[in-house]
Protein backbone atom coordinates (compact mmCIF):
# COMPACT_ATOMS: atom_id res chain seq x y z
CA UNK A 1 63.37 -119.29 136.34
CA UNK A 2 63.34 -120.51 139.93
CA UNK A 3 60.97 -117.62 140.86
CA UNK A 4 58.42 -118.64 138.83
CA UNK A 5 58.76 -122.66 139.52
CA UNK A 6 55.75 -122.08 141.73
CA UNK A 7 53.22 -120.80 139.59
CA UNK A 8 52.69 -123.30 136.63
CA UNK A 9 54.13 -126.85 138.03
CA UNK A 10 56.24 -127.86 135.63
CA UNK A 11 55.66 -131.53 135.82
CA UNK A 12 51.60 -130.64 135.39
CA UNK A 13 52.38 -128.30 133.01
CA UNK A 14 53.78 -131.27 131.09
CA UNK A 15 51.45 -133.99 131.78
CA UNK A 16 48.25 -131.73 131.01
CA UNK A 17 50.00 -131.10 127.67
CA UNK A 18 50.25 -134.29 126.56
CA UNK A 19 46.82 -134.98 126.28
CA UNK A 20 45.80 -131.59 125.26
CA UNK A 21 47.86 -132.10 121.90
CA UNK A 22 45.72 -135.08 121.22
CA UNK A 23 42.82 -132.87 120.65
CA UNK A 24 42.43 -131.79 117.02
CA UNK A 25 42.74 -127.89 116.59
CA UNK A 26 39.45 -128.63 114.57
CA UNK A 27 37.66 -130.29 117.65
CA UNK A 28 38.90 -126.58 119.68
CA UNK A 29 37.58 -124.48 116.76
CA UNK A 30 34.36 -126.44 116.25
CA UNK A 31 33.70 -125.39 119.98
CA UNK A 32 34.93 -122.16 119.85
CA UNK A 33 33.18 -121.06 116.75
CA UNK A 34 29.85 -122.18 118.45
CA UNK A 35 30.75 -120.72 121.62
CA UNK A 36 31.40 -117.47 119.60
CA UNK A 37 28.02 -117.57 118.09
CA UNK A 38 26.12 -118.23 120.21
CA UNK A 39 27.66 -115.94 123.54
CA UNK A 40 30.03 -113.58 122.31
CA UNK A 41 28.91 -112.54 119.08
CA UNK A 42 25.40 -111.39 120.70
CA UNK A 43 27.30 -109.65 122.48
CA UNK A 44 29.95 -107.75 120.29
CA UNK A 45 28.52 -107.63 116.93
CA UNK A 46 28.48 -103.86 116.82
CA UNK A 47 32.40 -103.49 117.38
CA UNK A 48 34.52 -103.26 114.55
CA UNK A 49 37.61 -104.48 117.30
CA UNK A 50 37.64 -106.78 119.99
CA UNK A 51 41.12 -106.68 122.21
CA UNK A 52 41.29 -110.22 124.28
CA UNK A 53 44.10 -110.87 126.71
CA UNK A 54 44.89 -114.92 127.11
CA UNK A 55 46.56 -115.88 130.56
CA UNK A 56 48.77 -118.99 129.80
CA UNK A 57 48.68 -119.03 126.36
CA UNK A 58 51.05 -122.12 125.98
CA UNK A 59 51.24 -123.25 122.37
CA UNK A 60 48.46 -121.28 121.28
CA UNK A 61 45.71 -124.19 121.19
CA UNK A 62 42.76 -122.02 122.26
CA UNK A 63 44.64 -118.23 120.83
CA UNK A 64 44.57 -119.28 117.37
CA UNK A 65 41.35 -120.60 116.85
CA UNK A 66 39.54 -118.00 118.63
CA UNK A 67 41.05 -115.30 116.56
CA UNK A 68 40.50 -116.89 113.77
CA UNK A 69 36.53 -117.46 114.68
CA UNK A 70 36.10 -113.91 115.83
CA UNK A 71 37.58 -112.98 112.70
CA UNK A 72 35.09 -114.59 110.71
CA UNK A 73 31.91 -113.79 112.60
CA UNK A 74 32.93 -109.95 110.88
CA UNK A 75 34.81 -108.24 113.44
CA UNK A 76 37.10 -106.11 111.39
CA UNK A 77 40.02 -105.93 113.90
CA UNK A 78 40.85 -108.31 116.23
CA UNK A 79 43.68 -107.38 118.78
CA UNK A 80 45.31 -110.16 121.19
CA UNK A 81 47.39 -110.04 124.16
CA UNK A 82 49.09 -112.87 125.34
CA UNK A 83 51.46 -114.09 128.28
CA UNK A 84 52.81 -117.65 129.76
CA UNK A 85 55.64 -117.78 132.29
CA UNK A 86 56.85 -121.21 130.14
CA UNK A 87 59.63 -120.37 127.61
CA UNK A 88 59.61 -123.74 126.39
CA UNK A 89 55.36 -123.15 125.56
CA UNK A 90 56.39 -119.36 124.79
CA UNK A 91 58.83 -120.91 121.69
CA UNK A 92 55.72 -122.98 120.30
CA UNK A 93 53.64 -120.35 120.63
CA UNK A 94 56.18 -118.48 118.56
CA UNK A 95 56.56 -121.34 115.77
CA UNK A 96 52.84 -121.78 115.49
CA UNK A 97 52.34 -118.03 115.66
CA UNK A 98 55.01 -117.67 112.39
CA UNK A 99 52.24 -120.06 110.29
CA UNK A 100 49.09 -118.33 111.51
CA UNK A 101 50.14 -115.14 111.25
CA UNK A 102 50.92 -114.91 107.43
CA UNK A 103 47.21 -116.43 106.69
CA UNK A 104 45.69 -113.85 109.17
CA UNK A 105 46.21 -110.42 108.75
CA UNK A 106 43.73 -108.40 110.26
CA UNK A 107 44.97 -110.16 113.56
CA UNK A 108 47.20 -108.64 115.60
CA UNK A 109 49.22 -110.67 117.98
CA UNK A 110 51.62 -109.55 120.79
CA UNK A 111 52.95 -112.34 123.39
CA UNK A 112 55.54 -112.63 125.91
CA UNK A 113 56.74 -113.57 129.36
CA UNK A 114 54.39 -112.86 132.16
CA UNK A 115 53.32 -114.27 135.40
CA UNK A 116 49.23 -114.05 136.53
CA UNK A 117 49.74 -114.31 139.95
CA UNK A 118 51.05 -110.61 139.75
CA UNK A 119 49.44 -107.26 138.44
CA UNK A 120 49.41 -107.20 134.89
CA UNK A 121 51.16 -104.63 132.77
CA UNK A 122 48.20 -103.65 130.97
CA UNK A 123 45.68 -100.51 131.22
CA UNK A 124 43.11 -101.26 133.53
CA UNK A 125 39.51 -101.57 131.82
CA UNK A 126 41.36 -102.76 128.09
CA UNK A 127 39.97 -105.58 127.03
CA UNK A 128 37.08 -106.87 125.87
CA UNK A 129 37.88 -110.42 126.46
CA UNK A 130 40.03 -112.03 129.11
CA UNK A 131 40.14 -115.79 128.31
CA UNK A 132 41.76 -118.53 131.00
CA UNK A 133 41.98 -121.87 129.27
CA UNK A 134 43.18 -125.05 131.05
CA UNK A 135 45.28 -122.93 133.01
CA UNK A 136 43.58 -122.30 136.65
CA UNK A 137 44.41 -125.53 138.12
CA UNK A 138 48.41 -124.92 137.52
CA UNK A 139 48.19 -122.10 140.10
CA UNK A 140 49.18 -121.38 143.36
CA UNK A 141 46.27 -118.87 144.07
CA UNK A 142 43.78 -119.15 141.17
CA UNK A 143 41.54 -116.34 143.54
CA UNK A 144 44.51 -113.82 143.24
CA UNK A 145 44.70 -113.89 139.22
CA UNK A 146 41.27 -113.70 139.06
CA UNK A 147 41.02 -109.92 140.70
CA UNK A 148 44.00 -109.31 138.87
CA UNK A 149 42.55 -110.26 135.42
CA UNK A 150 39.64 -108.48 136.76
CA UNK A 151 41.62 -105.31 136.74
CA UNK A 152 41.99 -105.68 132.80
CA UNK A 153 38.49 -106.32 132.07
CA UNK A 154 36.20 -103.62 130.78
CA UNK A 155 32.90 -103.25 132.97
CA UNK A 156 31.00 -104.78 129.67
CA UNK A 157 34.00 -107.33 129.41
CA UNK A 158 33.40 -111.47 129.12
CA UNK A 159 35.65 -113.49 131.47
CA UNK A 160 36.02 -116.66 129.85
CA UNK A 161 37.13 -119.86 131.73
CA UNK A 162 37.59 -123.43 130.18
CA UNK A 163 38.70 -126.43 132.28
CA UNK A 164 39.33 -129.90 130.92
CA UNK A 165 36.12 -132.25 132.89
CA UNK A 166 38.28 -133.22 135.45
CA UNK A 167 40.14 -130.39 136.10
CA UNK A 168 37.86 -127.94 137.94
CA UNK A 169 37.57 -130.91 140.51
CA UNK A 170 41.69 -130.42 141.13
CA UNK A 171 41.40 -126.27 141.44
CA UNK A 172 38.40 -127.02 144.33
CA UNK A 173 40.33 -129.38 146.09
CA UNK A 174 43.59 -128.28 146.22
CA UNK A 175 45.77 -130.73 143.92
């Protein structure tokens, strides 16, 4: 694991997660389910499947709730691609994923061990959706995964970034 110790900082990694578990999964759906209707849905309502790719999915606070709103906005199919370089947040993803997935069907989810800072294993132009949640200020070079999520994006695609208030502050400055 020593090769990827300088990607996500393990002691932010940490510290960030802390409070992020304090938010409700309702507060993050409540959010989501607005954001949905009132950005994305305009915007994909005539699909039948949306494929999203997550960077740093952790324990899938953001993954599961989103699926679960574009799910009920009436896309039919909803495909999701997921990667963290944390096996510690890779094994909650998994136990969280084990509940979700046996109430959510028409959702597929595939996750695993990947790094952002390098080119991505997928097609280029293949999703829909690429969505970077409370992950940008754990990088080393937030500039480099962006092109490289970039290369994954369809033309028509939505780039989604979420930062905690404070935390756009520590990407700009450096901390």
């Amino acid at each position: 694991m020593k090769f990827f110790k300088h990607i996500y900082l393990s002691s932010k990694v940490a510290n960030l997660y802390k409070k992020v578990k304090d938010i409700s999964e309702d507060e993050i759906e409540n959010g989501l389910r607005l954001f949905i209707q009132q950005k994305v849905f305009p915007l994909y309502k005539k699909y039948d499947e949306i494929k999203l790719f997550e960077g740093g999915i952790g324990p899938g606070t953001f993954t599961f709730p989103f699926a679960r709103c574009l799910s009920q906005i009436g896309i039919k199919r909803v495909y999701i691609y997921g990667i963290d370089n944390s096996l510690a947040m890779l094994e909650l993803f998994r136990k969280n994923f084990e509940s979700f997935h046996t109430l959510n069907k028409n959702i597929k989810i595939a996750y695993g061990f990947g790094d952002l800072e390098y080119k991505l294993q997928y097609h280029e132009d293949e999703f829909n959706i690429v969505m970077l949640a409370w992950v940008l200020h754990c990088l080393n070079d937030w500039k480099k995964v962006l092109m490289n999520v970039k290369g994954v994006l369809k033309e028509d695609g939505l780039l989604i970034i979420a930062f905690r208030d404070d935390e756009w502050l520590k990407v700009l400055s450096g901390e």
